[in-house]
Structures are given as structure tokens and as C-alpha cells.
C-alpha atoms as a PDB file:
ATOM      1  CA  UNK A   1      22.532  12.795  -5.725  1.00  0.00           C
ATOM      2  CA  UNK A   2      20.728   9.750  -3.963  1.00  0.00           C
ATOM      3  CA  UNK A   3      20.451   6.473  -5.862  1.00  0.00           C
ATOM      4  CA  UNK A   4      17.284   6.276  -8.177  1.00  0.00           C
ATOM      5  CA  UNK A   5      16.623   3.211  -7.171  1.00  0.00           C
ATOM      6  CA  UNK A   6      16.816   3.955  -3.503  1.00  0.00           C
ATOM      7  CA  UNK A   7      14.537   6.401  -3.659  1.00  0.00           C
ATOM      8  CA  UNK A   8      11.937   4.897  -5.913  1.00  0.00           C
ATOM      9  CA  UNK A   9      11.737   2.222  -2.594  1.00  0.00           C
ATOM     10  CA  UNK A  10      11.320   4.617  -0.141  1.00  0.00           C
ATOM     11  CA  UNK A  11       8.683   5.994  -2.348  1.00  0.00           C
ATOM     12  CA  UNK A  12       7.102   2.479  -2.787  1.00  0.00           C
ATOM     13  CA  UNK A  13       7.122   1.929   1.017  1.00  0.00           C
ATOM     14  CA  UNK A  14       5.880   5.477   2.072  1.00  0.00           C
ATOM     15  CA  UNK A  15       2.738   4.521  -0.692  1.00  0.00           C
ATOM     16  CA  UNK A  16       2.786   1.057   1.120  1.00  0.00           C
ATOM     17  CA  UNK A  17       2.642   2.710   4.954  1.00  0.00           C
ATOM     18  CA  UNK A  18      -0.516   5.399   3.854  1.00  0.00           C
ATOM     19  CA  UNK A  19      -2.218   2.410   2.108  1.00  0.00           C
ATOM     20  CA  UNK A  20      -2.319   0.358   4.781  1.00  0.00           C
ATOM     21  CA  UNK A  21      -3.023   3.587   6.985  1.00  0.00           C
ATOM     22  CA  UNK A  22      -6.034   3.974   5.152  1.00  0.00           C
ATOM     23  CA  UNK A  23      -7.189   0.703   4.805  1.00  0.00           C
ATOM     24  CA  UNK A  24      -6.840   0.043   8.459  1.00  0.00           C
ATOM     25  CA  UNK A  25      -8.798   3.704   9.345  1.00  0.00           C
ATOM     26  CA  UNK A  26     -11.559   2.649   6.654  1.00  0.00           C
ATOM     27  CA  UNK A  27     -12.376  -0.614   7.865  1.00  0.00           C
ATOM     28  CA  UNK A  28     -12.702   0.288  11.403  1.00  0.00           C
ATOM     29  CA  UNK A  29     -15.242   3.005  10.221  1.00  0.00           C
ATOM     30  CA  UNK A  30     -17.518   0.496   8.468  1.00  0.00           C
ATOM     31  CA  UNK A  31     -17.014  -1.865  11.220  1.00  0.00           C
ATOM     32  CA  UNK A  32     -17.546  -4.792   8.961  1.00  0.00           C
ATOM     33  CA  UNK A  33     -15.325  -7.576   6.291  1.00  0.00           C
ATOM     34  CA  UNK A  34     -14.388  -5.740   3.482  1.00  0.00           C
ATOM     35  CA  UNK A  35     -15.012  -7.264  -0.179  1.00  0.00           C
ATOM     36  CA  UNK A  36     -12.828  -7.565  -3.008  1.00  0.00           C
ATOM     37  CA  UNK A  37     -14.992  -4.722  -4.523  1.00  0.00           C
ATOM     38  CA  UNK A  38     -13.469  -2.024  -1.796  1.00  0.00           C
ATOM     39  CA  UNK A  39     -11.739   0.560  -3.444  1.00  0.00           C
ATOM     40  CA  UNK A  40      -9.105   1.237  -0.403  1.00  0.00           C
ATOM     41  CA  UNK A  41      -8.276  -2.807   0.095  1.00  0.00           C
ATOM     42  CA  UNK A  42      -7.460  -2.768  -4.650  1.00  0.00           C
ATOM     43  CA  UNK A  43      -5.143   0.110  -4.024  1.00  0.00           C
ATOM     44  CA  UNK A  44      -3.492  -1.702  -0.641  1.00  0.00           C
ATOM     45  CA  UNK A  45      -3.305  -5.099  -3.752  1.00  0.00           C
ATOM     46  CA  UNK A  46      -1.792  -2.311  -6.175  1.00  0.00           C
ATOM     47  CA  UNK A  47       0.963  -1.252  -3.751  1.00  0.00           C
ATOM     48  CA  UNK A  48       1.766  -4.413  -2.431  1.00  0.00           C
ATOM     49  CA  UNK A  49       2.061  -5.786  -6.071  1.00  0.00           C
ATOM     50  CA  UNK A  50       4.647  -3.199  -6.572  1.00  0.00           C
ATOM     51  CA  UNK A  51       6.802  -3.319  -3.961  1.00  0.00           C
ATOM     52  CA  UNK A  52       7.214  -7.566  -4.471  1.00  0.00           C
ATOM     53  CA  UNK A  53       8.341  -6.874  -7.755  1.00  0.00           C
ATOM     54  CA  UNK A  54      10.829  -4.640  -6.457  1.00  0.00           C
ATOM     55  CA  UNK A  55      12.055  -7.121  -4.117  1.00  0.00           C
ATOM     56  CA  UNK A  56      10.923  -5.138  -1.050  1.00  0.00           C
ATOM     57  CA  UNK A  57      10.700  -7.126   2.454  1.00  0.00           C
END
């Protein structure tokens, strides 16, 4: 069996690569800044926040 903490990371970056997937695809759509308000750009905040404290590069 694979190492728990391995594959919580590859979890964490797989979450990182779709948020920032769909952050990039949503802000080309609205063709504008986006606020602090934007739901997609809190979740990208959420992920990132996670994988720091996991020590992810």
C-alpha cells in the first residue's frame, strides 16, 4: 500500500491543478479583474493554503 502521506499530496496538487484550471477558464470568460468576493479565486486561496501547510513546492 502507497504512503498516506504521499497520496494525500498528490491529492492536494491534483485539487491545486483543477483550481487553478478553473480559475484561469473563469476569468477569461468574464474578461475582467476578479475581486476577492469570486467564489473560484476563495477556493484557488483554500487550496493553496493547504498545500503550504503541507510543505508542497
Amino acid at each position: 500500500p502507497k504512503d498516506p502521506i504521499a497520496i494525500e499530496r498528490l491529492n492536494l496538487m491534483n485539487m491545486a491543478k483543477l483550481s487553478i484550471k478553473g480559475l484561469i477558464e473563469s476569468a477569461l470568460n468574464l474578461g475582467r479583474t476578479l475581486d476577492s468576493d469570486y467564489a473560484p479565486l476563495q477556493q484557488f486561496f483554500v487550496v493553496m493554503e493547504h498545500c503550504l501547510k503541507h510543505g508542497l513546492k
